[in-house]
Protein backbone atom coordinates (compact mmCIF):
# COMPACT_ATOMS: atom_id res chain seq x y z
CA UNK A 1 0.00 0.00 0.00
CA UNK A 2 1.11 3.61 -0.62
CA UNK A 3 0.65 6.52 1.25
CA UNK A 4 -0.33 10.22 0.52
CA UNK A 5 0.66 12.93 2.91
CA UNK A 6 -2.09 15.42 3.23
CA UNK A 7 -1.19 19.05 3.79
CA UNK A 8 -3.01 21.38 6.54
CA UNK A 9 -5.26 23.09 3.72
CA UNK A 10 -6.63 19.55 3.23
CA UNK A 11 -7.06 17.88 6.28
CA UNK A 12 -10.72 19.07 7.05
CA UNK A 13 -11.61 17.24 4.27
CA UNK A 14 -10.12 14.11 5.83
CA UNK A 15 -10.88 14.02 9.49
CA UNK A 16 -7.56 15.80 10.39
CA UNK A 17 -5.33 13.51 9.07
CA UNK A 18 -1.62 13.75 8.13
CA UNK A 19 -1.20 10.75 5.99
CA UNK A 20 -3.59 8.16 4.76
CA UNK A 21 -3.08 5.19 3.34
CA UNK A 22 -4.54 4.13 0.18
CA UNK A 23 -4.67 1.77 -2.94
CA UNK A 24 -4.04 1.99 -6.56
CA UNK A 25 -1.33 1.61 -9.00
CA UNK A 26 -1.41 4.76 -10.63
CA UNK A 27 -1.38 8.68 -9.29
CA UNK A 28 -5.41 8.59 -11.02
CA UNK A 29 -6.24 5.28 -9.08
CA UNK A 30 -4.62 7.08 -5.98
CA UNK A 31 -6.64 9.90 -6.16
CA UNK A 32 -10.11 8.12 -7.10
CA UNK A 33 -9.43 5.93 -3.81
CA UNK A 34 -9.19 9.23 -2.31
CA UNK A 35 -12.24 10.98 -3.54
CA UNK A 36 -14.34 8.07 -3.17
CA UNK A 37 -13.60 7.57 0.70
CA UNK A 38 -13.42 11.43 1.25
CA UNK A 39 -15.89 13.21 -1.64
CA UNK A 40 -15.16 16.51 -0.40
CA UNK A 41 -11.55 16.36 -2.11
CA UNK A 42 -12.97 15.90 -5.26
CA UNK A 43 -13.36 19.96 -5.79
CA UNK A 44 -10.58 20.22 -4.40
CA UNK A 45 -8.20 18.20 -6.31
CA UNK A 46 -9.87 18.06 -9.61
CA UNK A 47 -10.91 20.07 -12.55
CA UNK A 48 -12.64 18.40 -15.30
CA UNK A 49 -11.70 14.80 -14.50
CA UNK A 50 -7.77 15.90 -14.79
CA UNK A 51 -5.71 17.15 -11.87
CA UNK A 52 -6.39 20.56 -10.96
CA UNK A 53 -3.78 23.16 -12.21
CA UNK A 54 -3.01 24.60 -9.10
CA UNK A 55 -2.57 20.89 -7.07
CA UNK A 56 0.87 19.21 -7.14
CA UNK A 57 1.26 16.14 -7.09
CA UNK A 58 4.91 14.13 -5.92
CA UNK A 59 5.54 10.44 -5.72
CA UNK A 60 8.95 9.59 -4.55
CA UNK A 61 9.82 13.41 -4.70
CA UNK A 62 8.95 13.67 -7.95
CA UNK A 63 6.41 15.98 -9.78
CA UNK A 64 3.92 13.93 -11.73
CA UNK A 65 3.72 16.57 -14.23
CA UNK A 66 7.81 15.69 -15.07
CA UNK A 67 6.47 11.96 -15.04
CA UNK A 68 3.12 10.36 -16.51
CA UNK A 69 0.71 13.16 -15.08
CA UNK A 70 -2.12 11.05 -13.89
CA UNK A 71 -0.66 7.59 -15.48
CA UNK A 72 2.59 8.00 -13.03
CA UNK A 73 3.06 4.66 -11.45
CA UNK A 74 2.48 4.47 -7.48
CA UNK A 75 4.26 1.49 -6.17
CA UNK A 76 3.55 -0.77 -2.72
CA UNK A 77 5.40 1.48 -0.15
CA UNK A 78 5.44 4.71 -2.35
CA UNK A 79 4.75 8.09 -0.50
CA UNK A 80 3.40 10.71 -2.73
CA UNK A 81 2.67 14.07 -1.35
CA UNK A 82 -0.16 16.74 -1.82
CA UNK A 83 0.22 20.38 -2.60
CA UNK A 84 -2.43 22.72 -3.44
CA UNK A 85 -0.78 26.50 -4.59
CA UNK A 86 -0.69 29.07 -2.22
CA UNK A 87 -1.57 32.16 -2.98
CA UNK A 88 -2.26 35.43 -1.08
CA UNK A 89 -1.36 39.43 -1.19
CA UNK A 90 -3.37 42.51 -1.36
C-alpha cells in the first residue's frame, strides 16, 4: 500500500489527518481511492476529471507533471505528497 501525505489546507476534508493510506497503481487510481472515501476532495483536487492546475502532485519526490501526469506509477510502499498552490497578497 502507498501513502499520501495530506497538507493542513486539506485535512478538514479528511478528518484531520496527516497521511492516509490508500490503494491503486497509478497517481489517477490514488486519487479516485481518495475521492471516493473522502468526496469533499474531489473539488478540491480536480478540474474536469484531470488534476487541478493549481494541485501538485509528488511520488517519490517527484512531480507527476515531469512523469506520466495522472498515469505515473504508485508502487507498494510509495509516498506521494499533496500540494495545493498558495496564494495570497493585497
Amino acid at each position: 500500500m502507498a501513502a499520501v501525505r495530506i497538507p493542513p489546507t486539506l485535512r478538514a476534508e479528511v478528518g484531520g489527518a496527516r497521511e492516509l493510506e490508500v490503494t491503486g497503481s497509478t497517481v489517477a487510481e490514488v486519487i479516485d481511492d481518495l475521492v471516493t472515501r473522502f468526496p469533499a476532495l474531489a473539488t478540491q483536487l480536480l478540474h474536469d476529471g484531470e488534476l487541478a492546475p493549481f494541485v501538485n502532485v509528488y511520488v517519490g519526490g517527484e512531480d507527476v507533471r515531469m512523469r506520466d501526469g495522472l498515469d505515473t506509477e504508485v508502487g507498494a510502499g510509495d509516498h506521494l505528497i499533496l500540494l495545493p498552490a498558495m496564494a495570497g497578497g493585497c
